[in-house]
PDB file of N, CA and C in Angstrom:
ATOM      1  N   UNK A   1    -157.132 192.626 200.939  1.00  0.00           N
ATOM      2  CA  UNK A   1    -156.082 192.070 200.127  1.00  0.00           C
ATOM      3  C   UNK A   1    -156.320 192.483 198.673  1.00  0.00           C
ATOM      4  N   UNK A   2    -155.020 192.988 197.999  1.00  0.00           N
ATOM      5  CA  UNK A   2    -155.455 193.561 196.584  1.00  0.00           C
ATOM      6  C   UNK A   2    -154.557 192.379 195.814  1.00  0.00           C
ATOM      7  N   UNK A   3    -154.795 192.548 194.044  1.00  0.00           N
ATOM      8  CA  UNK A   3    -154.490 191.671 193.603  1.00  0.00           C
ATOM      9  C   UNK A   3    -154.258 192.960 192.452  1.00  0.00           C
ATOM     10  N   UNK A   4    -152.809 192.670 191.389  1.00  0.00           N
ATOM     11  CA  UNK A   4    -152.715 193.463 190.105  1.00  0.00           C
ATOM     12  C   UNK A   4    -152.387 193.002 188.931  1.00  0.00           C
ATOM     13  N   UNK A   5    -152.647 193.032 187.986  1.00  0.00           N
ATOM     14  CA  UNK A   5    -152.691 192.681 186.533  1.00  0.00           C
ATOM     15  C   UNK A   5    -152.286 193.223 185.441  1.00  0.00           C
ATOM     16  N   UNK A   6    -151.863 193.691 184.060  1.00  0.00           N
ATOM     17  CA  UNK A   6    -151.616 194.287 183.451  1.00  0.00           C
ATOM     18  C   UNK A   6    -152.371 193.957 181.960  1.00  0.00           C
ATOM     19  N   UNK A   7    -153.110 194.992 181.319  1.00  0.00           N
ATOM     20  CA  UNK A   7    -154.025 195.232 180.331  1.00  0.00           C
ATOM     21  C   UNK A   7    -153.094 194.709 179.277  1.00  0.00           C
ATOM     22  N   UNK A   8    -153.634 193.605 178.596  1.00  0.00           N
ATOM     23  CA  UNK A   8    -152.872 193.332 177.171  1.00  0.00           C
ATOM     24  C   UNK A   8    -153.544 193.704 176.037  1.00  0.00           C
ATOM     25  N   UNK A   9    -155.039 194.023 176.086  1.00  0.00           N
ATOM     26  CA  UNK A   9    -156.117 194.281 174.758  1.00  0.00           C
ATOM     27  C   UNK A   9    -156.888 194.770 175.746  1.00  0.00           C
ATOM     28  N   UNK A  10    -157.478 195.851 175.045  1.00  0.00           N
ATOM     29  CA  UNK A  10    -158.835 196.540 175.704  1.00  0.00           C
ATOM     30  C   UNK A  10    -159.745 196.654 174.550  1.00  0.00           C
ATOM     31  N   UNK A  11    -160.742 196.672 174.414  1.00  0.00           N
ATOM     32  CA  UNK A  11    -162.175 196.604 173.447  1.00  0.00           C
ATOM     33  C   UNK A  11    -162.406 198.280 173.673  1.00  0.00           C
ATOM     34  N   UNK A  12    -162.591 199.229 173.353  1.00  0.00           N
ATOM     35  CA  UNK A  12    -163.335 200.577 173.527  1.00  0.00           C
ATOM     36  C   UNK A  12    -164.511 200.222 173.446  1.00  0.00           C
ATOM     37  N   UNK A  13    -165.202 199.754 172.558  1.00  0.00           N
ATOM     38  CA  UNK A  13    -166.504 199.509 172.365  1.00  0.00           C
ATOM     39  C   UNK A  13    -167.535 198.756 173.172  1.00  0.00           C
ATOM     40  N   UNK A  14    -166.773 197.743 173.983  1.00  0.00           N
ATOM     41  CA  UNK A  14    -167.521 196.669 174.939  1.00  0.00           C
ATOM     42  C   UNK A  14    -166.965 196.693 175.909  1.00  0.00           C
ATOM     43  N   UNK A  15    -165.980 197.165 176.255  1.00  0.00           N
ATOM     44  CA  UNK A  15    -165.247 197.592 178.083  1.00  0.00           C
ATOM     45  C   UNK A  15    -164.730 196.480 178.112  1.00  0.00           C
ATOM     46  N   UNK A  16    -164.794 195.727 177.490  1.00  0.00           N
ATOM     47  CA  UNK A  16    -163.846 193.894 178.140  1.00  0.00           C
ATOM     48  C   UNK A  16    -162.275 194.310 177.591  1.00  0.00           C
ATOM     49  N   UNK A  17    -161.600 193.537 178.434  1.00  0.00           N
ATOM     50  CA  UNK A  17    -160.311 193.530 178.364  1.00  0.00           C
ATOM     51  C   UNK A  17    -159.577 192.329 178.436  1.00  0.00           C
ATOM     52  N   UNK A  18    -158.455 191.827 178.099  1.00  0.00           N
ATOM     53  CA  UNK A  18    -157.274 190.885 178.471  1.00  0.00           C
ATOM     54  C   UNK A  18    -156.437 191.478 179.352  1.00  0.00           C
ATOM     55  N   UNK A  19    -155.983 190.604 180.052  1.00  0.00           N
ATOM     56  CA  UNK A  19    -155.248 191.137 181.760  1.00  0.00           C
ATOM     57  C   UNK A  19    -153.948 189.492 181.453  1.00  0.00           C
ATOM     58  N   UNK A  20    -153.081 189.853 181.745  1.00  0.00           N
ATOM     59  CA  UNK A  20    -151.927 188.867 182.572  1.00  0.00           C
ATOM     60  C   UNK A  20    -151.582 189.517 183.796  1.00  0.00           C
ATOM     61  N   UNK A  21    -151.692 188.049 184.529  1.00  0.00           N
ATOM     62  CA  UNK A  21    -151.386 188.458 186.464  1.00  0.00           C
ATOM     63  C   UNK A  21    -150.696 187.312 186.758  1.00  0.00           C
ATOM     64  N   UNK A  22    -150.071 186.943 187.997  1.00  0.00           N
ATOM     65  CA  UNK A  22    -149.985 186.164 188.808  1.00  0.00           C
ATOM     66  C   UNK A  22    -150.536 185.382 189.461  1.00  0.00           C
ATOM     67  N   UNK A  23    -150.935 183.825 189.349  1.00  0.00           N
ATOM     68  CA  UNK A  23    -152.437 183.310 190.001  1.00  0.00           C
ATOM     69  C   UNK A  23    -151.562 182.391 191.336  1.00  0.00           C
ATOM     70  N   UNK A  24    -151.810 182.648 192.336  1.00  0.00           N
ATOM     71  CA  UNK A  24    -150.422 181.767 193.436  1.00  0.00           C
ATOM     72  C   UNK A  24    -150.686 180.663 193.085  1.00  0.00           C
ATOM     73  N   UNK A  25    -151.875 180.121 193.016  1.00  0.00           N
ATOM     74  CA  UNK A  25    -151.753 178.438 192.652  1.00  0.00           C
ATOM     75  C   UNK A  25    -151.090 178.033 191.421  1.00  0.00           C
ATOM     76  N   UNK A  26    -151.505 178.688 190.181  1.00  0.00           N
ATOM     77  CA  UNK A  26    -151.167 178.496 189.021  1.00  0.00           C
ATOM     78  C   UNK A  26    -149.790 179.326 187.982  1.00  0.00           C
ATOM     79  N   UNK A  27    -149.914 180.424 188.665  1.00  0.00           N
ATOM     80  CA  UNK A  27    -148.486 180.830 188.113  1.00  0.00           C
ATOM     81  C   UNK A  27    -149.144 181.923 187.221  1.00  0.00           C
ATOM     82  N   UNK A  28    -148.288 181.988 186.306  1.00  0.00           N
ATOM     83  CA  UNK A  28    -148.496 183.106 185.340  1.00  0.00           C
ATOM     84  C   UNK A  28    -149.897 183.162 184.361  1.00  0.00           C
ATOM     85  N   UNK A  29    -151.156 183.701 184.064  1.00  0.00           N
ATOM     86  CA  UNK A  29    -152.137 183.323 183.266  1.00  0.00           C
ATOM     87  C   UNK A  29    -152.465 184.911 182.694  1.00  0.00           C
ATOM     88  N   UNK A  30    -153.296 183.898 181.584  1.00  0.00           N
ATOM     89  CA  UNK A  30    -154.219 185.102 181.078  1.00  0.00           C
ATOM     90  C   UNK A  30    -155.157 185.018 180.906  1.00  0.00           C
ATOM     91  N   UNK A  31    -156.396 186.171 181.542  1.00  0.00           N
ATOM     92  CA  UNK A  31    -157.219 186.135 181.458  1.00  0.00           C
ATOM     93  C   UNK A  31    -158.119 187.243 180.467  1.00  0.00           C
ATOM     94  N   UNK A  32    -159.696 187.022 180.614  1.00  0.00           N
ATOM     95  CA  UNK A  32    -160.931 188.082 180.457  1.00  0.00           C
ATOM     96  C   UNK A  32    -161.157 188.508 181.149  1.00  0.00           C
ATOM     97  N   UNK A  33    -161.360 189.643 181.396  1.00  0.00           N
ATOM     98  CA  UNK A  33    -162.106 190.348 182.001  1.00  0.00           C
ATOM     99  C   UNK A  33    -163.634 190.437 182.138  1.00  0.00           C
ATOM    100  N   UNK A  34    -164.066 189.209 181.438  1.00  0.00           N
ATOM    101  CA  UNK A  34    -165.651 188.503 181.436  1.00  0.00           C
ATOM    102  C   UNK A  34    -165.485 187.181 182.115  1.00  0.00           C
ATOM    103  N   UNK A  35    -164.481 186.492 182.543  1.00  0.00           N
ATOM    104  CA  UNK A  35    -164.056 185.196 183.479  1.00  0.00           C
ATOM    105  C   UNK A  35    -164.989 186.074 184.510  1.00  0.00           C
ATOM    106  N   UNK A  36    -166.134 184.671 184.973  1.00  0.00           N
ATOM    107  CA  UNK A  36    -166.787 184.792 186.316  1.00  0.00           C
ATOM    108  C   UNK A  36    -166.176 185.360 187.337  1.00  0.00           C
ATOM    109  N   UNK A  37    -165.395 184.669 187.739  1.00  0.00           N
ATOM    110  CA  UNK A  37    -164.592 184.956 188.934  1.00  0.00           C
ATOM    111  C   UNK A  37    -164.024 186.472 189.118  1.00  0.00           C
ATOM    112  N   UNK A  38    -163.186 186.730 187.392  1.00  0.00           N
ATOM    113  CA  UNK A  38    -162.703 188.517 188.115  1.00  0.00           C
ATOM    114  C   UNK A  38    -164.162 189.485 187.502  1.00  0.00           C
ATOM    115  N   UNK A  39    -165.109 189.068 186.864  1.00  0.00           N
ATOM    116  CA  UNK A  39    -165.919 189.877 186.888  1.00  0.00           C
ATOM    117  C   UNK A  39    -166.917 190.366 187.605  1.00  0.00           C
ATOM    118  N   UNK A  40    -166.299 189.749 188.672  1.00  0.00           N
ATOM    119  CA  UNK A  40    -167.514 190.003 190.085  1.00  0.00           C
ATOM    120  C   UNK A  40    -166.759 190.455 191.005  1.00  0.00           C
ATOM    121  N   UNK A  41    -164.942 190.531 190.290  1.00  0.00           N
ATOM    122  CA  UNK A  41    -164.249 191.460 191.779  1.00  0.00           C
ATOM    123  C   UNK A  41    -163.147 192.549 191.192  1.00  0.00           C
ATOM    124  N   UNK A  42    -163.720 192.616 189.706  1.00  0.00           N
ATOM    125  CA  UNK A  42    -162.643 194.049 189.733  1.00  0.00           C
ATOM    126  C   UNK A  42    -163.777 195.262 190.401  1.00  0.00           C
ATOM    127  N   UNK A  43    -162.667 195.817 190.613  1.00  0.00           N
ATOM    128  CA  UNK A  43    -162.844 197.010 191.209  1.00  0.00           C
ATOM    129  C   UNK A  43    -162.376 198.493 190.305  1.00  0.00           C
ATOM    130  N   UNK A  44    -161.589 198.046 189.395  1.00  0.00           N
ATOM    131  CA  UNK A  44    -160.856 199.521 188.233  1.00  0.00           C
ATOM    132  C   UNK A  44    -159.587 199.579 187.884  1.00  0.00           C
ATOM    133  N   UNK A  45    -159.102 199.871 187.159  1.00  0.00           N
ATOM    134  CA  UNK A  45    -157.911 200.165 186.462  1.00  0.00           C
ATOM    135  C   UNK A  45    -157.051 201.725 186.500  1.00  0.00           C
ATOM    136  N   UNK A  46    -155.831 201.344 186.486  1.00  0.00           N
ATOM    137  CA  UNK A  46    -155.279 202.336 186.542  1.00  0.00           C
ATOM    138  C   UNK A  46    -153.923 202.423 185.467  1.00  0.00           C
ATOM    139  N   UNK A  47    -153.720 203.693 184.470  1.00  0.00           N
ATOM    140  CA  UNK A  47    -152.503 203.901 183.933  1.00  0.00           C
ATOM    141  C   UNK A  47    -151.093 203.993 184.044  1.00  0.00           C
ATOM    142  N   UNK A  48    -150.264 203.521 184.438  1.00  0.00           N
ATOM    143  CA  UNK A  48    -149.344 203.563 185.529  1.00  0.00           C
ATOM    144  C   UNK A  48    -148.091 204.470 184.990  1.00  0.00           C
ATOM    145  N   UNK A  49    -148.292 204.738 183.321  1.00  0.00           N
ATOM    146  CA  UNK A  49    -146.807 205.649 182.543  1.00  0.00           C
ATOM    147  C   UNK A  49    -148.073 206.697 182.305  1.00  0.00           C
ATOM    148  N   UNK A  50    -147.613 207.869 181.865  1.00  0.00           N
ATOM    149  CA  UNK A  50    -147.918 208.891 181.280  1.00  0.00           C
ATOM    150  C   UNK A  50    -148.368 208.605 179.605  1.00  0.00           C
ATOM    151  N   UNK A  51    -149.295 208.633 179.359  1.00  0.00           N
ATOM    152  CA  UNK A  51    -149.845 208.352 177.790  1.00  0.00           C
ATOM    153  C   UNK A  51    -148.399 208.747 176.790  1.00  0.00           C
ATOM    154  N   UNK A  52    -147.953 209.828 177.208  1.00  0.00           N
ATOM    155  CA  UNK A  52    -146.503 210.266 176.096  1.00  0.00           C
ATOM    156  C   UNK A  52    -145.275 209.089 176.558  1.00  0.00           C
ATOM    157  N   UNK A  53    -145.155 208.593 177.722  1.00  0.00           N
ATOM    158  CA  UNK A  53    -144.264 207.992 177.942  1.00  0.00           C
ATOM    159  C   UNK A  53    -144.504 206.667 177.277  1.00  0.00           C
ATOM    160  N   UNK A  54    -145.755 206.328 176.894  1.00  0.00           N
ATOM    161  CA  UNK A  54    -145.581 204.909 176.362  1.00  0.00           C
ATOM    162  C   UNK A  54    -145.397 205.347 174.600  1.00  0.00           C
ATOM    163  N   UNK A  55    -145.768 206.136 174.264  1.00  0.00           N
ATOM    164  CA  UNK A  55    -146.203 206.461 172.941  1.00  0.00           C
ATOM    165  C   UNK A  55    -144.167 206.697 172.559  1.00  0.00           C
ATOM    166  N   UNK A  56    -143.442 207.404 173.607  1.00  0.00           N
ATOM    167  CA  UNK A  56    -141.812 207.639 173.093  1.00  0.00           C
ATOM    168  C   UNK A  56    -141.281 206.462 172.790  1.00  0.00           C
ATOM    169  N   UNK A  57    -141.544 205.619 174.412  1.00  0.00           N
ATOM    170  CA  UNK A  57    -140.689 203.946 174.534  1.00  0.00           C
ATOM    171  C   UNK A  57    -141.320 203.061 173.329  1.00  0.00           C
ATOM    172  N   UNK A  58    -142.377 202.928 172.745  1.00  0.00           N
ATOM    173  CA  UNK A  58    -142.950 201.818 172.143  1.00  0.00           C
ATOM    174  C   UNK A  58    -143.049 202.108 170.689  1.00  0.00           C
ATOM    175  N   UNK A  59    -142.768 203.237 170.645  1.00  0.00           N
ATOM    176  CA  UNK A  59    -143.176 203.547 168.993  1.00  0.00           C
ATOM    177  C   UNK A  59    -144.769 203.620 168.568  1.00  0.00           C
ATOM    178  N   UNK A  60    -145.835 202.991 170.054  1.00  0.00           N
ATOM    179  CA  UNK A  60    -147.339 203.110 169.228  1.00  0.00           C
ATOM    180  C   UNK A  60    -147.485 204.084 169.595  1.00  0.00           C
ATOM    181  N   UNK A  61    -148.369 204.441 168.903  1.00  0.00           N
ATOM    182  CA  UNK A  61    -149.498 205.716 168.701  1.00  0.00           C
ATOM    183  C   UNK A  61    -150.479 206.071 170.528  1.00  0.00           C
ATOM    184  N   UNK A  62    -150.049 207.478 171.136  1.00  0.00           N
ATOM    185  CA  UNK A  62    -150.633 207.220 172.686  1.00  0.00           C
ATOM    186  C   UNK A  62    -151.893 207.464 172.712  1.00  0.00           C
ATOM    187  N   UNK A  63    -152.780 207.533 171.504  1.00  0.00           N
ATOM    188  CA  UNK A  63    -154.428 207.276 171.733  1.00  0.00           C
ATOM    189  C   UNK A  63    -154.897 206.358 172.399  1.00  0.00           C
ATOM    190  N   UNK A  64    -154.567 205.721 173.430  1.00  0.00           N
ATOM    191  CA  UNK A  64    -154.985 204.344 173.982  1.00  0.00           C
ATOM    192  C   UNK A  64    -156.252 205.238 175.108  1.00  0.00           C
ATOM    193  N   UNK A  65    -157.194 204.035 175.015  1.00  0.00           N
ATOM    194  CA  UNK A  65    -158.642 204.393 175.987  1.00  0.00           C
ATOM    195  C   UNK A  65    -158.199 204.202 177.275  1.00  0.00           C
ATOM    196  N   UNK A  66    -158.460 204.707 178.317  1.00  0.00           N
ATOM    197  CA  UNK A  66    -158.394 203.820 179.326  1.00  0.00           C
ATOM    198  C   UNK A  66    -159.300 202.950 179.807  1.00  0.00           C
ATOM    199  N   UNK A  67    -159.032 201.819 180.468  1.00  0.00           N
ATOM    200  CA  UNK A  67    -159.952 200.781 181.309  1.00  0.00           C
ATOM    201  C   UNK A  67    -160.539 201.275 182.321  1.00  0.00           C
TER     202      UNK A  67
END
């Protein structure tokens, strides 16, 4: 069973991140990526637009690190 999330802040420097997901009991949350619980079950991250595609739609800058 997989579970997915979406990166709101990433640290370059310390690998921790902010994630919003779906929790079935609780509904919508946000978490760390240092919370006990998902730091003992991520497994990795993935980019899901093309670095240029976010950099056209958003106006930021597409230097983003990945997770």
């Amino acid at each position: 069973m997989g579970h997915v999330g979406m990166v709101l802040d990433y640290d370059s420097k310390t690998g921790e991140f902010t994630f919003i997901h779906a929790a079935v009991s609780t509904g919508i949350e946000i978490q760390k990526s240092t919370a006990e619980y998902y730091a003992k079950r991520y497994i990795g991250a993935r980019r899901v637009l093309p670095d240029d595609s976010f950099a056209e739609d958003s106006g930021e800058d597409s230097d983003v690190d990945e997770v």
